[in-house]
Protein backbone atom coordinates (compact mmCIF):
# COMPACT_ATOMS: atom_id res chain seq x y z
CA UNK A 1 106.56 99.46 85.43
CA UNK A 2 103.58 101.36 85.73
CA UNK A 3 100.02 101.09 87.51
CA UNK A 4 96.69 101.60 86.16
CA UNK A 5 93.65 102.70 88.08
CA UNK A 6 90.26 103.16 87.53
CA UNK A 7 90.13 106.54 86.85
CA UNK A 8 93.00 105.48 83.86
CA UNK A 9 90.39 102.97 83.17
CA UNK A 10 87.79 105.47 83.10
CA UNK A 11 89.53 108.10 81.14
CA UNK A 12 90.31 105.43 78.40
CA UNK A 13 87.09 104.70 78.01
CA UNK A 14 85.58 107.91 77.64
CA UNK A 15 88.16 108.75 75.09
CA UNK A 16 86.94 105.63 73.17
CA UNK A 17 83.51 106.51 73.74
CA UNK A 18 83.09 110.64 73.76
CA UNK A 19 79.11 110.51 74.13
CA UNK A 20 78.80 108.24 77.27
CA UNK A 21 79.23 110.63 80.44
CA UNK A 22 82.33 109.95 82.91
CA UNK A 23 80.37 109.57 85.55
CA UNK A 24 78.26 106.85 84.30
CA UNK A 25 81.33 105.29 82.81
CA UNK A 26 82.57 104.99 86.40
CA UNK A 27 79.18 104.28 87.72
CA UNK A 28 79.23 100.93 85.37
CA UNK A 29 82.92 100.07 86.59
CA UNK A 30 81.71 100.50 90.22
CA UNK A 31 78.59 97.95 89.47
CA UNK A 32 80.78 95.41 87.69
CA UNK A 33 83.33 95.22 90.16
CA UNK A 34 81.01 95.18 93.28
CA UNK A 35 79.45 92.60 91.44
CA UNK A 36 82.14 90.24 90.88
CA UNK A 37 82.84 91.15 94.82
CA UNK A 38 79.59 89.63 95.79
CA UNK A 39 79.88 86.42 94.06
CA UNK A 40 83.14 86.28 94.85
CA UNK A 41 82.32 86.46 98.77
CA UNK A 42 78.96 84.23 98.41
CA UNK A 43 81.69 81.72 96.83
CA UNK A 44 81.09 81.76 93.53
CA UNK A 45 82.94 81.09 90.32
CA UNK A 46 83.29 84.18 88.20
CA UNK A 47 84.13 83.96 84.82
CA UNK A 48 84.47 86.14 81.79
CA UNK A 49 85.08 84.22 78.95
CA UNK A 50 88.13 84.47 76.94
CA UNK A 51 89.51 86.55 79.58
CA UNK A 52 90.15 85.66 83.35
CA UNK A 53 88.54 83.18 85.79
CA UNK A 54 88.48 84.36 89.62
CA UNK A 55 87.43 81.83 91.90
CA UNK A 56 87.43 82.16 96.27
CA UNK A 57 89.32 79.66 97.84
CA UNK A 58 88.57 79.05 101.23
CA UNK A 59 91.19 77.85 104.10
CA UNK A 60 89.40 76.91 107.06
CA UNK A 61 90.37 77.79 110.74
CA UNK A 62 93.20 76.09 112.63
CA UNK A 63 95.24 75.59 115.38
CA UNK A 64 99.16 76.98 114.74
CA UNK A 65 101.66 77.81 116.35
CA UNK A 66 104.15 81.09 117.13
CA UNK A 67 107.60 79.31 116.29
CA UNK A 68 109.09 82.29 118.38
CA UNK A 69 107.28 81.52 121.33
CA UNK A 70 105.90 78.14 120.17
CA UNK A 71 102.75 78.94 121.52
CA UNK A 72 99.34 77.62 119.61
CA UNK A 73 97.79 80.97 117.90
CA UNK A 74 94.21 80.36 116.58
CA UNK A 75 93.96 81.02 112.74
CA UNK A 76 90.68 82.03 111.71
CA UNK A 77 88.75 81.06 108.48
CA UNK A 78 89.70 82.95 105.49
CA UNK A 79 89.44 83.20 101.61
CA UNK A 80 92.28 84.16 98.77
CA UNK A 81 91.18 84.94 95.51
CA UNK A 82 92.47 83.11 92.39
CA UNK A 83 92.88 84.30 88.95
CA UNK A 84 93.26 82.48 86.66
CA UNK A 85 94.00 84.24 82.65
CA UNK A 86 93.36 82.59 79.59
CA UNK A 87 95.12 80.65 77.09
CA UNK A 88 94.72 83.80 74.48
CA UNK A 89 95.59 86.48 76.70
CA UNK A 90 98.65 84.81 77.98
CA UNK A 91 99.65 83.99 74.50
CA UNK A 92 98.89 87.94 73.13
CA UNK A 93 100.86 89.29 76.63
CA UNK A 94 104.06 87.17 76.47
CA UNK A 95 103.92 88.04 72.34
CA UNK A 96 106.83 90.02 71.87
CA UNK A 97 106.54 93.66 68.81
């Protein structure tokens, strides 16, 4: 299994499209991604149609407890990201060629 980055991202890209300059290419990946970043963090819904929906979830503080020690440990607010794809791209990824 393999990962891709942005720069693979990039590269792709700028093979597909040889008149657009790399470094606007990943000047317009930086602006996207900070974007969904922002409305991600202000709690927003983001979604791109047809593809993916990514959506904060937010778990709010609370009082737990070390089961080592069992002492009460304060848990602070946080937020996990969901992702959720959609019914095409699931289908086209689990097709088999």
């Amino acid at each position: 299994m393999s990962t891709i980055n942005r720069s693979d991202i990039v590269k792709e890209i700028s093979n597909s499209f040889p008149n657009f300059i790399k470094k606007d290419i990943s000047k317009l990946i930086s602006i996207i991604l900070d974007t969904i970043k922002d409305n991600l963090r202000k709690g927003y819904r983001v979604e791109l149609r047809d593809i993916i929906m990514l959506e904060a979830k937010k778990y709010n503080s609370k009082i737990s407890r070390n089961p080592k020690t069992n002492e009460k440990v304060f848990v602070p607010e946080k937020k996990i990201i969901r992702l959720k794809i959609s019914k095409k791209w699931a289908k086209e990824i689990n097709e088999k060629k």
